[in-house]
Protein backbone atom coordinates (compact mmCIF):
# COMPACT_ATOMS: atom_id res chain seq x y z
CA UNK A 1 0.00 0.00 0.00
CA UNK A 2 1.32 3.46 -1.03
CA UNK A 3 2.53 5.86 1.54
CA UNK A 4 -0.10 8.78 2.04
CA UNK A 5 1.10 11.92 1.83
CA UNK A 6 1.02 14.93 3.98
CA UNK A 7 0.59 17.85 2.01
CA UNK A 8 0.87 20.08 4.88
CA UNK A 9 4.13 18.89 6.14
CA UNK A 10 5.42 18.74 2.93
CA UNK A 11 5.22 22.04 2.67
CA UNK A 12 6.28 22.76 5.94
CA UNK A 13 9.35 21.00 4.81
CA UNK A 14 9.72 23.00 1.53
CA UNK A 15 9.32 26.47 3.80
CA UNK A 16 12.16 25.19 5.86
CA UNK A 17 14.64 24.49 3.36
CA UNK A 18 13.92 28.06 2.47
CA UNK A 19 14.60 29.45 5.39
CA UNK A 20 17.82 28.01 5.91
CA UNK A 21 18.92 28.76 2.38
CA UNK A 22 17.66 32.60 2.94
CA UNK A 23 19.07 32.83 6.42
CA UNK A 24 22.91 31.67 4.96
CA UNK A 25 22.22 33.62 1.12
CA UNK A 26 19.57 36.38 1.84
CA UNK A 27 16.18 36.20 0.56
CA UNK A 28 16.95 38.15 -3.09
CA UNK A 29 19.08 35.32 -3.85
CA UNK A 30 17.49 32.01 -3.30
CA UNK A 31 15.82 30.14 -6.52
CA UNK A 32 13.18 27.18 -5.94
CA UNK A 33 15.90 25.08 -7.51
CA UNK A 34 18.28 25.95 -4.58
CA UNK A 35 15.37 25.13 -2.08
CA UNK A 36 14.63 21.87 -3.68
CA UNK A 37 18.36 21.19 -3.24
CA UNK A 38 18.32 22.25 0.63
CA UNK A 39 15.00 20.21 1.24
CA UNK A 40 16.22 16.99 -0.49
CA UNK A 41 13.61 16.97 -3.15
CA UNK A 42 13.09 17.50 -6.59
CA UNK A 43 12.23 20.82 -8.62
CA UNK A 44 9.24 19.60 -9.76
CA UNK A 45 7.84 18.65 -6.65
CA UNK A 46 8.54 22.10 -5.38
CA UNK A 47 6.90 23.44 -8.59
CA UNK A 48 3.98 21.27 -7.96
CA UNK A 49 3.46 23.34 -4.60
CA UNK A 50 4.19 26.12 -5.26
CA UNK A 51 3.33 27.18 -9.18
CA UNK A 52 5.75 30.47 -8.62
CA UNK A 53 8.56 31.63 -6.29
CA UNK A 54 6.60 34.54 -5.12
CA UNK A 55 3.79 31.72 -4.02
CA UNK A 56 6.99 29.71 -2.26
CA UNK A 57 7.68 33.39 -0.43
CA UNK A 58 4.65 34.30 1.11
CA UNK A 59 4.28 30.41 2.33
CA UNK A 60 7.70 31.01 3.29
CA UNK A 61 6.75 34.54 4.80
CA UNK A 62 3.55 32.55 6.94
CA UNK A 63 5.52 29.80 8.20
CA UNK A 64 8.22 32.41 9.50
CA UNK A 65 5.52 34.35 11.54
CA UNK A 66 4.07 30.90 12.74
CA UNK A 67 7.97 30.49 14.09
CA UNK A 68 7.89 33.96 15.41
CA UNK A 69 4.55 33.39 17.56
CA UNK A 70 5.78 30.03 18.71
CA UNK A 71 9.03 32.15 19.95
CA UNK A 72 7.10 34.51 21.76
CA UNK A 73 5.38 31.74 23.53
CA UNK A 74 7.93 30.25 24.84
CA UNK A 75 9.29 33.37 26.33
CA UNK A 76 5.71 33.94 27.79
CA UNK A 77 5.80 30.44 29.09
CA UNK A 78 9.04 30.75 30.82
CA UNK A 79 7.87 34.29 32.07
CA UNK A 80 5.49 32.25 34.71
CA UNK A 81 1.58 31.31 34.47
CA UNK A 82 0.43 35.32 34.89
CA UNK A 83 3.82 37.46 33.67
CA UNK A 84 1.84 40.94 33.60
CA UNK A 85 2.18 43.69 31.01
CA UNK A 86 5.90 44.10 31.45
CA UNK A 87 7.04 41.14 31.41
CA UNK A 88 4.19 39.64 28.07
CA UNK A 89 5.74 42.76 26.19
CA UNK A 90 9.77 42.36 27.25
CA UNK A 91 8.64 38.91 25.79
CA UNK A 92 7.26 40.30 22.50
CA UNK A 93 10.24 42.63 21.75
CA UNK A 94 12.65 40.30 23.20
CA UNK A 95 12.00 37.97 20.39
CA UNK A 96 12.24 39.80 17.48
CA UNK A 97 16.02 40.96 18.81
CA UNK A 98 18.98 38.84 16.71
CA UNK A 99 20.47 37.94 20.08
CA UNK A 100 20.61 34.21 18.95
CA UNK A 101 20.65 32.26 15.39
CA UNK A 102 16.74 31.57 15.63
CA UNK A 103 16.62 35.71 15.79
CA UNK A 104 19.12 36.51 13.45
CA UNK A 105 17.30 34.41 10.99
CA UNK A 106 13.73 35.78 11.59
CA UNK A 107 14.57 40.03 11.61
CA UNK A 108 16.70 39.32 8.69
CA UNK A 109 14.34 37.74 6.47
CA UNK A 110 11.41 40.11 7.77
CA UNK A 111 13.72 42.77 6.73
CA UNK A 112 13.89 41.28 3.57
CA UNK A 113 10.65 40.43 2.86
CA UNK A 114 9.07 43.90 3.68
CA UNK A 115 11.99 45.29 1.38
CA UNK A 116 10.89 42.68 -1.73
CA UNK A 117 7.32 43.78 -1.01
CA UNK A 118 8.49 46.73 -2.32
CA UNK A 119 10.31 46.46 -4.99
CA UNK A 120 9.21 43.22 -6.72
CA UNK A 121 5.81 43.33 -8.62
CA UNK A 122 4.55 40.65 -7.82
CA UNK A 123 4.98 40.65 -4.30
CA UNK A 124 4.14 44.18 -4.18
CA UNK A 125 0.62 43.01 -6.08
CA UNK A 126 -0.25 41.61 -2.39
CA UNK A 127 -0.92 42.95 1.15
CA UNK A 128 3.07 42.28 2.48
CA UNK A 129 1.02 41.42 5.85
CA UNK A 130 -2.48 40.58 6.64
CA UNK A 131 -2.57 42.62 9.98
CA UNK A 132 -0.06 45.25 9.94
CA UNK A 133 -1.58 46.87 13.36
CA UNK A 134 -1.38 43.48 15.31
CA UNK A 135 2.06 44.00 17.12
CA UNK A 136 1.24 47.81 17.79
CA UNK A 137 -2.49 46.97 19.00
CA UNK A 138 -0.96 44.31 21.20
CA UNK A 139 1.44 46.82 22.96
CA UNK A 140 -0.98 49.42 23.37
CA UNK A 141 -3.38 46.98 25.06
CA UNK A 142 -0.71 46.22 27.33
CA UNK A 143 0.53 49.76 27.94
CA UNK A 144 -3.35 50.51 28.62
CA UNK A 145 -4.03 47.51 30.90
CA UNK A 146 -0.60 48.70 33.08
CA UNK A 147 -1.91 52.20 33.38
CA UNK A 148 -5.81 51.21 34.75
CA UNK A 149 -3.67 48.94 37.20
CA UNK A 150 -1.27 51.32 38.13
CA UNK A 151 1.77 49.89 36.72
CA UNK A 152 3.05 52.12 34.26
CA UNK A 153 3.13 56.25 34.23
CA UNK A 154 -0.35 57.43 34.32
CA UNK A 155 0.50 60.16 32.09
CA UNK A 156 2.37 58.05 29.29
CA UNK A 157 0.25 57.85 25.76
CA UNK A 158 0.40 54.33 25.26
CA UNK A 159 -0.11 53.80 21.38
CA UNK A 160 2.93 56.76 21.07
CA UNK A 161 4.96 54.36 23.19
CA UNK A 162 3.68 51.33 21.94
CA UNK A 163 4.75 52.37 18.35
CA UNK A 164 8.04 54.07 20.08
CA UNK A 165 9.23 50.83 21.51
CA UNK A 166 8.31 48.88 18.08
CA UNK A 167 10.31 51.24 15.74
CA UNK A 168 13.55 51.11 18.56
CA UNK A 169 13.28 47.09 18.49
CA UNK A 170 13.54 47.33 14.70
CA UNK A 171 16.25 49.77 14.54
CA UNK A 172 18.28 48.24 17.27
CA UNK A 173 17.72 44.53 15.57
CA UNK A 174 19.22 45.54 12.76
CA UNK A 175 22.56 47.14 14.50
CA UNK A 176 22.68 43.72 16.18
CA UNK A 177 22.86 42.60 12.45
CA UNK A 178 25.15 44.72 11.34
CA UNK A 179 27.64 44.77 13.98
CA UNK A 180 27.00 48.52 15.31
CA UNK A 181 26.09 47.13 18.67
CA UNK A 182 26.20 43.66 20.92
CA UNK A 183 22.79 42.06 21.91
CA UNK A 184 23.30 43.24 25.69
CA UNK A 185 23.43 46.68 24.20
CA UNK A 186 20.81 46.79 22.77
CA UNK A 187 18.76 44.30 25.69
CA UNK A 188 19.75 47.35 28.20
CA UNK A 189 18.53 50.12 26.18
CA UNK A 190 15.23 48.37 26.05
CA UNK A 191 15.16 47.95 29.92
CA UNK A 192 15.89 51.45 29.81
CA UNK A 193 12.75 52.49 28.17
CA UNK A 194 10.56 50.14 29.72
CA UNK A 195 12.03 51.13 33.41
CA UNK A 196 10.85 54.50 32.28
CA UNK A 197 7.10 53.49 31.11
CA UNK A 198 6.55 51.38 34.15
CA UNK A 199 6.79 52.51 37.88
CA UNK A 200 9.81 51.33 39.88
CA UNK A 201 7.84 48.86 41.61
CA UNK A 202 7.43 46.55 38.63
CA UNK A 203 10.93 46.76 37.34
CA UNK A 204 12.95 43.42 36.77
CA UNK A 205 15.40 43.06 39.26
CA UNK A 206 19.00 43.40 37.62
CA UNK A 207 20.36 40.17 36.84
């Protein structure tokens, strides 16, 4: 009897073999032939997946954010059954930081996938993301739900510092990248910032 198939995991497979191939070549320069090479299979069976590379990218693109909110769980999880506002949003920026290989691979091929969005038609022909606002909504819940409780400067504007603390994550990830600054650089300047949203009571002891 033949062995059945699981389409799903297939292309689970396929979008992982791209990811490593990105993550060592960047994004611009990976071909479904070089992903069919990585995941052991042939170029027809990637074709058969995926009809186009730009189809194999934004698979690619979903299975990376399915990585990324795994990631964030597990920081959650180790942050303790009820971590607070803090602690659920040191866990969402935390992640997206390139302070390990699992990071490093995820903000650089974010960074290039917004980029391609960009400048390649027929990525560009697409929404890049299907919820642009999520990450910023999520913060600004959290900012709002530590001000009602008293945890956070009553007088702070939480979507301004919701959005403030996204675009610093960015800009520091991609130092990290680039070798302007070390990962407990940039880990302290985001303490920084958060010490200064929330009131001394619910700062993180120093480690």
């Amino acid at each position: 009897m033949p062995k059945r198939v699981d389409h799903e995991e297939r292309r689970a497979q396929i979008a992982e073999a791209l990811i490593r191939v990105a993550g060592r070549r960047g994004l611009h320069a990976v071909g479904m032939r070089d992903v069919a090479a990585e995941a052991g299979v042939s170029l027809r069976l990637v074709q058969y997946y995926f009809e186009t590379k730009e189809k194999l990218l934004f698979y690619g693109l979903q299975h990376l954010t399915d990585r990324f909110t795994a990631r964030v769980g597990a920081r959650l999880a180790a942050a303790g059954p009820e971590p607070g506002p803090r602690a659920t949003i040191e866990a969402l920026l935390l992640a997206s930081l390139p302070t390990d290989e699992e990071g490093r691979t995820f903000h650089l091929l974010y960074s290039s996938y917004s980029i391609l969005s960009v400048t390649d038609e027929a990525l560009a022909a697409q929404p890049f993301i299907d919820n642009p606002d999520a990450a910023e909504n999520a913060l600004t819940g959290l900012l709002e739900q530590a001000k009602a409780s008293d945890l956070a400067d009553p007088g702070i504007d939480a979507r301004t510092e919701a959005i403030s603390l996204l675009a610093m994550t960015a800009t520091m990830g991609t130092g990290i990248l680039v070798g302007q600054r070390g990962p407990e650089s940039a880990i302290a300047v985001l303490h920084h910032h958060l010490d200064r949203i929330f009131t001394p009571a619910t700062s993180p002891p120093t480690p």
